[in-house]
PDB file of N, CA and C in Angstrom:
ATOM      1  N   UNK A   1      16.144  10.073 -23.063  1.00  0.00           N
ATOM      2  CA  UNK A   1      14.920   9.943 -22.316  1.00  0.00           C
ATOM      3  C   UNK A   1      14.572  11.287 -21.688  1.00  0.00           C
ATOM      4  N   UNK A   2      13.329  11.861 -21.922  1.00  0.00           N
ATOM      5  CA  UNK A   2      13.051  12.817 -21.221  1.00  0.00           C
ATOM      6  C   UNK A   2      12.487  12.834 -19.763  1.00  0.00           C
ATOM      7  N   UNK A   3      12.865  13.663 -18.997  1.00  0.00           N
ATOM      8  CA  UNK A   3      12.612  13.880 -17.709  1.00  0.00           C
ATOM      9  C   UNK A   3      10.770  14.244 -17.647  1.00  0.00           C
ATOM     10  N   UNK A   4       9.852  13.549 -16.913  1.00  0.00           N
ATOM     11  CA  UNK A   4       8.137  14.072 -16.755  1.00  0.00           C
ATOM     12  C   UNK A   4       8.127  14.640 -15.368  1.00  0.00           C
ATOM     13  N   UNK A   5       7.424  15.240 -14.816  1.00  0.00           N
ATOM     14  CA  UNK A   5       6.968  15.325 -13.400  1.00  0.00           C
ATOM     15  C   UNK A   5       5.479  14.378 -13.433  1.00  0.00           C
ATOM     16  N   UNK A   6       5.019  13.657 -11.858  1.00  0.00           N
ATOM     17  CA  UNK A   6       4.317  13.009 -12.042  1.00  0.00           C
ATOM     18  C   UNK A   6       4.229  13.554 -10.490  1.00  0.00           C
ATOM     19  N   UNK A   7       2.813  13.320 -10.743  1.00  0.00           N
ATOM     20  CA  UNK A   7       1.724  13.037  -9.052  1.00  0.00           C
ATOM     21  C   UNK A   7       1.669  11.618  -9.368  1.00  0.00           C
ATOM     22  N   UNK A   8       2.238  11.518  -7.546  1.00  0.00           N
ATOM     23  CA  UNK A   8       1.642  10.083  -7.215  1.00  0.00           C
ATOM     24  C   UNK A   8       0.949  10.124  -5.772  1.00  0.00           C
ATOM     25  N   UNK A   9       0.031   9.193  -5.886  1.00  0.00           N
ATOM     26  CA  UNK A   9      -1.130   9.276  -5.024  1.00  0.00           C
ATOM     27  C   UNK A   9      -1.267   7.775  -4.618  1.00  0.00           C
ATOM     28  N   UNK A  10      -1.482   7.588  -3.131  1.00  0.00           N
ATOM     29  CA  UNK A  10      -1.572   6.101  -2.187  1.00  0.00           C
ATOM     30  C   UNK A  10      -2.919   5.873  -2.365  1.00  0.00           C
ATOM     31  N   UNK A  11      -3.347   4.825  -2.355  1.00  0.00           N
ATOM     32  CA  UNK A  11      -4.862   4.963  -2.205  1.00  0.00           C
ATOM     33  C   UNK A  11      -4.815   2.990  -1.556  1.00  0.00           C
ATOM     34  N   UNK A  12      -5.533   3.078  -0.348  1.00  0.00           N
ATOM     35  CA  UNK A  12      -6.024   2.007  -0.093  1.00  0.00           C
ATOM     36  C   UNK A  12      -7.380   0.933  -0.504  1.00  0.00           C
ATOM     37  N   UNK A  13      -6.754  -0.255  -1.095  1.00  0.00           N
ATOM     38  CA  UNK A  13      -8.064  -0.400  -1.353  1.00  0.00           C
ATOM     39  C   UNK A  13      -9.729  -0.145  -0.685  1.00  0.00           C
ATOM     40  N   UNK A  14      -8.915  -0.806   0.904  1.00  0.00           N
ATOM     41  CA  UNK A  14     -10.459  -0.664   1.532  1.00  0.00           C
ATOM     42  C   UNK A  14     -10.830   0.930   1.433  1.00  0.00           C
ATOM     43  N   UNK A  15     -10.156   1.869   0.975  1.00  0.00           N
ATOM     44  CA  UNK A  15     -10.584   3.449   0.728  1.00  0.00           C
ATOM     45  C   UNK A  15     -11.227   4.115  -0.603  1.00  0.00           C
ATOM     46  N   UNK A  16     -11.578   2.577  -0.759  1.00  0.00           N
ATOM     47  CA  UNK A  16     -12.626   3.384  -2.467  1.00  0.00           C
ATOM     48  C   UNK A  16     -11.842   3.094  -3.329  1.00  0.00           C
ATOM     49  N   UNK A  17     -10.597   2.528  -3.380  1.00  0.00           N
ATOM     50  CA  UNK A  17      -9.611   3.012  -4.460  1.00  0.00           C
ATOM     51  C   UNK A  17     -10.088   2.408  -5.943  1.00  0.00           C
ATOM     52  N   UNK A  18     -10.861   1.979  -5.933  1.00  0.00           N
ATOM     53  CA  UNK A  18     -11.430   1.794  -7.200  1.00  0.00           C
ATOM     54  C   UNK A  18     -12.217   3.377  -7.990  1.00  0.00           C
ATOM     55  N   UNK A  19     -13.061   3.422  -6.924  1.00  0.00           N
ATOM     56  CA  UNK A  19     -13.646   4.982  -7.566  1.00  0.00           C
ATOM     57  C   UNK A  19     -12.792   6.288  -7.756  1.00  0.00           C
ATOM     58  N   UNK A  20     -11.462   6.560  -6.662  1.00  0.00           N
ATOM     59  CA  UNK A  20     -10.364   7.282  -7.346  1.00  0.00           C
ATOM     60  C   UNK A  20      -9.889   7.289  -8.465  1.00  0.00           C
ATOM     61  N   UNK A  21      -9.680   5.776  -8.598  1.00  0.00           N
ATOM     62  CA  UNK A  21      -9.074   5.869  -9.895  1.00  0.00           C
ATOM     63  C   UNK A  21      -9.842   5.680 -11.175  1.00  0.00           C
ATOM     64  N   UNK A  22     -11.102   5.385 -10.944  1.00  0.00           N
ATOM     65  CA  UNK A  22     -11.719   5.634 -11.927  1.00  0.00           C
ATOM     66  C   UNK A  22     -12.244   7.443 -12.239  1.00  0.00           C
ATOM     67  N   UNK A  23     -12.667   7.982 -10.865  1.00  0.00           N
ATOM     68  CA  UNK A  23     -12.686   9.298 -10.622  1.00  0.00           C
ATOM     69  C   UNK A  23     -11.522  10.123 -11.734  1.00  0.00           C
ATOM     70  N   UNK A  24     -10.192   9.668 -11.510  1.00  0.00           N
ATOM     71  CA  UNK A  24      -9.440  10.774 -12.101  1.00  0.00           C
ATOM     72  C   UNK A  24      -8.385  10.100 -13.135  1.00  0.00           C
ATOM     73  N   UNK A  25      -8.851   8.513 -13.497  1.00  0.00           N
ATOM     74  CA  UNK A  25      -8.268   8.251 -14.796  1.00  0.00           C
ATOM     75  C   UNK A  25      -6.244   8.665 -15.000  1.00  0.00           C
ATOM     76  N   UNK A  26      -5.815   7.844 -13.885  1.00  0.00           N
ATOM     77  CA  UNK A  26      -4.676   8.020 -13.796  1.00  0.00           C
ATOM     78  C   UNK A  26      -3.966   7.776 -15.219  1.00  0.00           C
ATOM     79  N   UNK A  27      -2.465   7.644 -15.673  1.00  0.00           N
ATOM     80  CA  UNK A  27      -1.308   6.955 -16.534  1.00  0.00           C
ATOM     81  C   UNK A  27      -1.276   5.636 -16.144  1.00  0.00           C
ATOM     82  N   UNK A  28      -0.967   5.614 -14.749  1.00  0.00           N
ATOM     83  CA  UNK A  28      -0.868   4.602 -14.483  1.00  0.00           C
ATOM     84  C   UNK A  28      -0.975   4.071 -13.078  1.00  0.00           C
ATOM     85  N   UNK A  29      -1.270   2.478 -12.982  1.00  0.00           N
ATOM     86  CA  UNK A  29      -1.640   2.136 -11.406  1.00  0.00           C
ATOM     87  C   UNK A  29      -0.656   0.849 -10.859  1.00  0.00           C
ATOM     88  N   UNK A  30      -0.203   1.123 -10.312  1.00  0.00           N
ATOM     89  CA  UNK A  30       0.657   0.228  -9.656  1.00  0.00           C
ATOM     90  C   UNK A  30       0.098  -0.529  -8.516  1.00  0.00           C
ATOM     91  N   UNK A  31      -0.220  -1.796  -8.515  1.00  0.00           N
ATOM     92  CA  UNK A  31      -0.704  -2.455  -7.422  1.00  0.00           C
ATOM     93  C   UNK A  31      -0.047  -3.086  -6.618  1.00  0.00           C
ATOM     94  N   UNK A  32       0.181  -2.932  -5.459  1.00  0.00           N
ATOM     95  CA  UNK A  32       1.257  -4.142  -4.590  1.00  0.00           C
ATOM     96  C   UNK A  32       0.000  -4.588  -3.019  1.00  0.00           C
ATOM     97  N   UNK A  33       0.285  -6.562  -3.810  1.00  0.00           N
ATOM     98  CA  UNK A  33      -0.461  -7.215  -3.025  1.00  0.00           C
ATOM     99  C   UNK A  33       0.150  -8.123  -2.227  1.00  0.00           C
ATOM    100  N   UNK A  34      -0.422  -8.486  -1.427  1.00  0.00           N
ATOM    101  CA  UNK A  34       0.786  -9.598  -0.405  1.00  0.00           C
ATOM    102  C   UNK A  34      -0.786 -10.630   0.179  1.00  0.00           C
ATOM    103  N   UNK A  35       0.255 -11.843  -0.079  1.00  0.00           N
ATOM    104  CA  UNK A  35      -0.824 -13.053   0.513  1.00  0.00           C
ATOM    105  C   UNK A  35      -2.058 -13.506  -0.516  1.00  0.00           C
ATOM    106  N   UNK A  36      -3.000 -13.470   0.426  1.00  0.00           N
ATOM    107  CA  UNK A  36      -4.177 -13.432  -0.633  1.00  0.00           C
ATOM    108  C   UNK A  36      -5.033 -12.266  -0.406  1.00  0.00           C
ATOM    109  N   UNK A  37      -4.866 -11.182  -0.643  1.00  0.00           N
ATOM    110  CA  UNK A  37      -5.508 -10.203  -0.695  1.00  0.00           C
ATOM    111  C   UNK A  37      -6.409 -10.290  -1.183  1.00  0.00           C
ATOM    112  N   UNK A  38      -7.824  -9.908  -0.570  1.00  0.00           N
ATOM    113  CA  UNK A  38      -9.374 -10.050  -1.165  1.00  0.00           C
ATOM    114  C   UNK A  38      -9.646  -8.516  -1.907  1.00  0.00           C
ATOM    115  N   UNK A  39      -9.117  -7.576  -1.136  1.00  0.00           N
ATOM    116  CA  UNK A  39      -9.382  -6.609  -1.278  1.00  0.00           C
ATOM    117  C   UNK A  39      -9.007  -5.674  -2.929  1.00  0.00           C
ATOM    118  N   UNK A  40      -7.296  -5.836  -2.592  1.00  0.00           N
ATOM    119  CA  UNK A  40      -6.804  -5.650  -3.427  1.00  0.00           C
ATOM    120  C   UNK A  40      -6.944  -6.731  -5.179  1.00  0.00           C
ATOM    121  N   UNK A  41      -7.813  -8.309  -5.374  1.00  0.00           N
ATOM    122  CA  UNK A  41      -7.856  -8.596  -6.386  1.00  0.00           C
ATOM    123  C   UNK A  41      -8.901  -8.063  -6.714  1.00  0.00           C
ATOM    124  N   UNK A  42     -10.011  -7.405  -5.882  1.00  0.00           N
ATOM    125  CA  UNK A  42     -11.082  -6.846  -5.996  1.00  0.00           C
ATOM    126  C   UNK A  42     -11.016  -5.567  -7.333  1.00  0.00           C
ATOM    127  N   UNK A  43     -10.020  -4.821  -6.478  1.00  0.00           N
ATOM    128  CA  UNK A  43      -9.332  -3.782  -7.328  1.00  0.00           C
ATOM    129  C   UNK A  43      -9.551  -3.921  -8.730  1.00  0.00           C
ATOM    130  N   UNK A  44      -8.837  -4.996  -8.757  1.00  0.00           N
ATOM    131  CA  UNK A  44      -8.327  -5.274 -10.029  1.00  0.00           C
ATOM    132  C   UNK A  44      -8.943  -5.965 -10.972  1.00  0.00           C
ATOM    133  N   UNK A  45      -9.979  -6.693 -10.729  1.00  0.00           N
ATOM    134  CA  UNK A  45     -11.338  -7.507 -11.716  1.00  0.00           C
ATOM    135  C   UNK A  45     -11.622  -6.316 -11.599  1.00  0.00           C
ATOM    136  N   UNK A  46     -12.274  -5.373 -10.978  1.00  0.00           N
ATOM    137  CA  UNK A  46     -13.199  -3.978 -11.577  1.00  0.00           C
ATOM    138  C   UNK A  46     -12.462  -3.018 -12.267  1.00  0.00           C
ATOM    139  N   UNK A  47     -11.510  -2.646 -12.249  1.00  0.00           N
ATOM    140  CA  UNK A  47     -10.523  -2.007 -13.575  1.00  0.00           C
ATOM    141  C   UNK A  47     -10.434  -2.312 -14.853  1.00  0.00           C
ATOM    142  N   UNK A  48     -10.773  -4.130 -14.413  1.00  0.00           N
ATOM    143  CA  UNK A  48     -10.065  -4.967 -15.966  1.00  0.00           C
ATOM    144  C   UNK A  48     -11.609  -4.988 -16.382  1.00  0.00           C
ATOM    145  N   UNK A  49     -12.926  -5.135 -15.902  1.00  0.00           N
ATOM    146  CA  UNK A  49     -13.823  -5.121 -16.388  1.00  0.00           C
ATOM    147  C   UNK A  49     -15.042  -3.946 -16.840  1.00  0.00           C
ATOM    148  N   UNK A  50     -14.490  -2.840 -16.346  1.00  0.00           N
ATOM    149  CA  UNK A  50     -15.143  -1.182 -16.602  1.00  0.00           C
ATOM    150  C   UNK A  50     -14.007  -1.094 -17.931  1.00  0.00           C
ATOM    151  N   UNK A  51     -15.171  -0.621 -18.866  1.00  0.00           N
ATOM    152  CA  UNK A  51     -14.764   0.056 -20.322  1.00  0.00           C
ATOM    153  C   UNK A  51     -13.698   1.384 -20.106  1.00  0.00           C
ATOM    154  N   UNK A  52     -14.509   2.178 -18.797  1.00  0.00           N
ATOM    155  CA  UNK A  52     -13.492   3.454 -18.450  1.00  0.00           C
ATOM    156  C   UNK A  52     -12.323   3.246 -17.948  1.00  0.00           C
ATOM    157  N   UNK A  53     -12.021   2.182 -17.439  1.00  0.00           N
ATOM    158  CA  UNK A  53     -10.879   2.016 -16.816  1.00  0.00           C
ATOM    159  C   UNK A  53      -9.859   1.038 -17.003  1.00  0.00           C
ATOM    160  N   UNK A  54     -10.485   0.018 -17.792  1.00  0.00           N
ATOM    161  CA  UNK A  54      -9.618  -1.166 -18.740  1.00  0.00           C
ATOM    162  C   UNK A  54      -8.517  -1.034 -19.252  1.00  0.00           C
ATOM    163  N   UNK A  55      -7.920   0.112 -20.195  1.00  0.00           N
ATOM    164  CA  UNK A  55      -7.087   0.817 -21.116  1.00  0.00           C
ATOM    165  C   UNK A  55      -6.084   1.163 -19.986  1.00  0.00           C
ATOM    166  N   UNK A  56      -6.617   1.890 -18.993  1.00  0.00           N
ATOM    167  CA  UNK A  56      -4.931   1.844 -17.687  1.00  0.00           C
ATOM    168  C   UNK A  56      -4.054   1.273 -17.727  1.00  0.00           C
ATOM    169  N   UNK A  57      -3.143   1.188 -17.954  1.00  0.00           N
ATOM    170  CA  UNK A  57      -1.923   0.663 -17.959  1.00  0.00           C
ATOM    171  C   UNK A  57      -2.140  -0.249 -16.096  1.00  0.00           C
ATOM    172  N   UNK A  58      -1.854  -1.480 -15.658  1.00  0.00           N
ATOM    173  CA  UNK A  58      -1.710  -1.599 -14.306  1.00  0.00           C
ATOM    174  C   UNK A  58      -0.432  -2.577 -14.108  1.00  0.00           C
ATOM    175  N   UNK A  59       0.239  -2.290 -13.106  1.00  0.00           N
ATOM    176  CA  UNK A  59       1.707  -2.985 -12.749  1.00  0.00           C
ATOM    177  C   UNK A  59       1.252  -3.408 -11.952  1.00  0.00           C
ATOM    178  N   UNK A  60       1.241  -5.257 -11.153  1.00  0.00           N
ATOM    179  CA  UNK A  60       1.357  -5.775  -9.947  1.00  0.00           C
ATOM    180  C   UNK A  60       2.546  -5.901  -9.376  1.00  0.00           C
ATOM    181  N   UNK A  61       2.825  -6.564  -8.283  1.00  0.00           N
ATOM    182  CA  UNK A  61       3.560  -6.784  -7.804  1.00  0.00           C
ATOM    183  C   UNK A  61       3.123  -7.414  -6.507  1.00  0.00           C
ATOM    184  N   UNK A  62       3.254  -9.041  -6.389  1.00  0.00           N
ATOM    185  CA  UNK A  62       3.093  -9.506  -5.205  1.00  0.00           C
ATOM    186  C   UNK A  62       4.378 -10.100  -4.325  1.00  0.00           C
ATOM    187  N   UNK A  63       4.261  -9.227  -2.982  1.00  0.00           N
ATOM    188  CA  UNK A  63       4.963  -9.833  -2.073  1.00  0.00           C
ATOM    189  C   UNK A  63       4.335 -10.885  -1.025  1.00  0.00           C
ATOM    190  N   UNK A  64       5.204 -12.284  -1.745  1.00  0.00           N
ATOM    191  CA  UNK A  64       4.843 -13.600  -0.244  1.00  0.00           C
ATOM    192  C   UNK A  64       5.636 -13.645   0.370  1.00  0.00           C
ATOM    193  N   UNK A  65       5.312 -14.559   1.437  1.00  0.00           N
ATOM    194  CA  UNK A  65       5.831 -14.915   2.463  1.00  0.00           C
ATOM    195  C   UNK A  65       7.095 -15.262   2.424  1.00  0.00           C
ATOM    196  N   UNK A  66       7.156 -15.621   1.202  1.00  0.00           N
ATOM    197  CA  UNK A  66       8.670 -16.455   0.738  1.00  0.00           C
ATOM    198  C   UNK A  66       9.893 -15.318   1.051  1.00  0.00           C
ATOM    199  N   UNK A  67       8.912 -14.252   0.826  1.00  0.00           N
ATOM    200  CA  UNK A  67      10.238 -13.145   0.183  1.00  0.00           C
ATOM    201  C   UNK A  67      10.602 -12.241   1.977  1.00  0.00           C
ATOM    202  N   UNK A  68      10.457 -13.234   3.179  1.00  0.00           N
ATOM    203  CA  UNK A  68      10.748 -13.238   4.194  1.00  0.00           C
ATOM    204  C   UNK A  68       9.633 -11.682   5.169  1.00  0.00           C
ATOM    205  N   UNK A  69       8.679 -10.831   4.389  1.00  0.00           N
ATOM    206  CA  UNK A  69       8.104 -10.378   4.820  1.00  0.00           C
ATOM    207  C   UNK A  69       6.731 -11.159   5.526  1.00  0.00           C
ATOM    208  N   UNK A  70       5.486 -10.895   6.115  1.00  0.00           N
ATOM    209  CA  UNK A  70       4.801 -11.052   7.004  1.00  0.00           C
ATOM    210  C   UNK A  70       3.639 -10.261   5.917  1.00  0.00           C
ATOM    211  N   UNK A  71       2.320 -10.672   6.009  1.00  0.00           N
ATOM    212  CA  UNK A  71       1.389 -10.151   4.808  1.00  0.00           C
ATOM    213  C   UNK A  71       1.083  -9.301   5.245  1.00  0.00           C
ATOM    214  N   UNK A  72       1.545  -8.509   6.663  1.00  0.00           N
ATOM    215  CA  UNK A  72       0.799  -7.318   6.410  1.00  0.00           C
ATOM    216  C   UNK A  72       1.646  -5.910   6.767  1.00  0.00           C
ATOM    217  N   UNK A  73       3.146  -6.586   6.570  1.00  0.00           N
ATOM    218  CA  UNK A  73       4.300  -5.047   6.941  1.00  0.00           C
ATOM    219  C   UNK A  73       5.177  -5.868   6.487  1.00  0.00           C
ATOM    220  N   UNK A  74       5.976  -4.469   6.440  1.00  0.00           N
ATOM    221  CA  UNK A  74       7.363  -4.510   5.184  1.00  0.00           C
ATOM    222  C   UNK A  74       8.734  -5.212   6.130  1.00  0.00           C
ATOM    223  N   UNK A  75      10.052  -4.538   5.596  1.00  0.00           N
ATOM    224  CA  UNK A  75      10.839  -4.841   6.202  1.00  0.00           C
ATOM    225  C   UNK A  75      11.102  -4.072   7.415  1.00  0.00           C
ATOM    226  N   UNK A  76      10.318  -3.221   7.870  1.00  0.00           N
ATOM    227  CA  UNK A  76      10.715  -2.283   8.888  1.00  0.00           C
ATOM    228  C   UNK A  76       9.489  -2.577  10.040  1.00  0.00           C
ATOM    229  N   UNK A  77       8.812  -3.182   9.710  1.00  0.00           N
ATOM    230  CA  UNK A  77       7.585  -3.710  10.456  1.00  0.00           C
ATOM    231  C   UNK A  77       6.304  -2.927  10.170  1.00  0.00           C
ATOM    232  N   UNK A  78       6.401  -2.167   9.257  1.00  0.00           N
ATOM    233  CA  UNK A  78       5.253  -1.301   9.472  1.00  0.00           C
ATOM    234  C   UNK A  78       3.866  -2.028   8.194  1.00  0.00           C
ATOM    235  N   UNK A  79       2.707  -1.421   8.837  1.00  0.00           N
ATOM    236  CA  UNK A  79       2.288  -2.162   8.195  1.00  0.00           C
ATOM    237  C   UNK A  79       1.383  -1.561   7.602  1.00  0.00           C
ATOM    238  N   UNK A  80       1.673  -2.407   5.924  1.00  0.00           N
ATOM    239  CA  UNK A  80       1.322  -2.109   4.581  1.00  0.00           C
ATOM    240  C   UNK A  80       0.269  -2.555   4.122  1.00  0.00           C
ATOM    241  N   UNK A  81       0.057  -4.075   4.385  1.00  0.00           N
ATOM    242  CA  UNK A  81      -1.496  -4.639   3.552  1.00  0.00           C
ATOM    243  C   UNK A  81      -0.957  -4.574   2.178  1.00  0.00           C
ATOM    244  N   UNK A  82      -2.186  -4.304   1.254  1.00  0.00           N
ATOM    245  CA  UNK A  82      -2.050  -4.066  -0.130  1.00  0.00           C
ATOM    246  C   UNK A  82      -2.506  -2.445  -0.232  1.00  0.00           C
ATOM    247  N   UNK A  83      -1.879  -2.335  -1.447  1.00  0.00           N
ATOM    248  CA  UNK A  83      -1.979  -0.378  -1.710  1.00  0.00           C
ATOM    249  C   UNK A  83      -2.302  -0.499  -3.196  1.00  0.00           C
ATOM    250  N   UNK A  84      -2.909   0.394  -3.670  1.00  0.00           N
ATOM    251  CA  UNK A  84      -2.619   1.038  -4.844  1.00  0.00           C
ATOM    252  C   UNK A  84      -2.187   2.240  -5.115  1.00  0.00           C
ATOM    253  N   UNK A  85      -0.986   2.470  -5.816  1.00  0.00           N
ATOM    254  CA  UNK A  85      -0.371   4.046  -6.005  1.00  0.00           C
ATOM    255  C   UNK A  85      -0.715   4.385  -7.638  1.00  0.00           C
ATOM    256  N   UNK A  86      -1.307   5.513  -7.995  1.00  0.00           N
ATOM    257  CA  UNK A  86      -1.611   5.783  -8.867  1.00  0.00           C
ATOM    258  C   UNK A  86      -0.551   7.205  -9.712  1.00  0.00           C
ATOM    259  N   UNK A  87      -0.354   6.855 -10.766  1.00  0.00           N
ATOM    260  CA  UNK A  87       0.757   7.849 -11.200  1.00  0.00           C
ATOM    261  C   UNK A  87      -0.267   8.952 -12.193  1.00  0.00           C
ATOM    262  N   UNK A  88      -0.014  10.119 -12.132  1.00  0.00           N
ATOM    263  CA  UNK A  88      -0.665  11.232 -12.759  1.00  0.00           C
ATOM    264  C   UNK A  88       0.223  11.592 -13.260  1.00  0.00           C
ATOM    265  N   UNK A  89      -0.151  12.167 -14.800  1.00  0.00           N
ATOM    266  CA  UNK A  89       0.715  12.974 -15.609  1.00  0.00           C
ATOM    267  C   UNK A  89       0.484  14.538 -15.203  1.00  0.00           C
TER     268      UNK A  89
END
């Protein structure tokens, strides 16, 4: 396996993160949602439905309640919401 360097970049949904990543056409987008995020499925119907941005590769990942966190911080209390991190080649 070869070793890549990669930019990775946070982007909140409520921060445009749709137009970032359509802006600069990441590798790839990693989404992590918790609860029922409005924001963050938002994200993600407009990725899956733009021609430019469909082909992205996107990883979810939802954390519930189950999994003993709180919908809007981690295990350390801080608080997360939903994010999208975008990976650059």
């Amino acid at each position: 396996m070869c070793a890549v360097d990669h930019d990775v970049v946070l982007v909140e949904p409520t921060d445009h993160a749709y137009s970032h990543i359509k802006q600069i056409q990441p590798d790839l987008v990693i989404v992590c949602l918790s609860g029922d995020d409005v924001d963050g499925c938002r994200v993600l119907s407009m990725l899956a439905l733009d021609r430019e941005t469909s082909t992205i590769p996107v990883l979810t990942h939802l954390t519930s309640l189950a999994d003993g966190f709180t919908e809007s911080s981690d295990s350390n209390g801080d608080d997360i919401g939903s994010m999208a991190t975008v990976v650059l080649n």
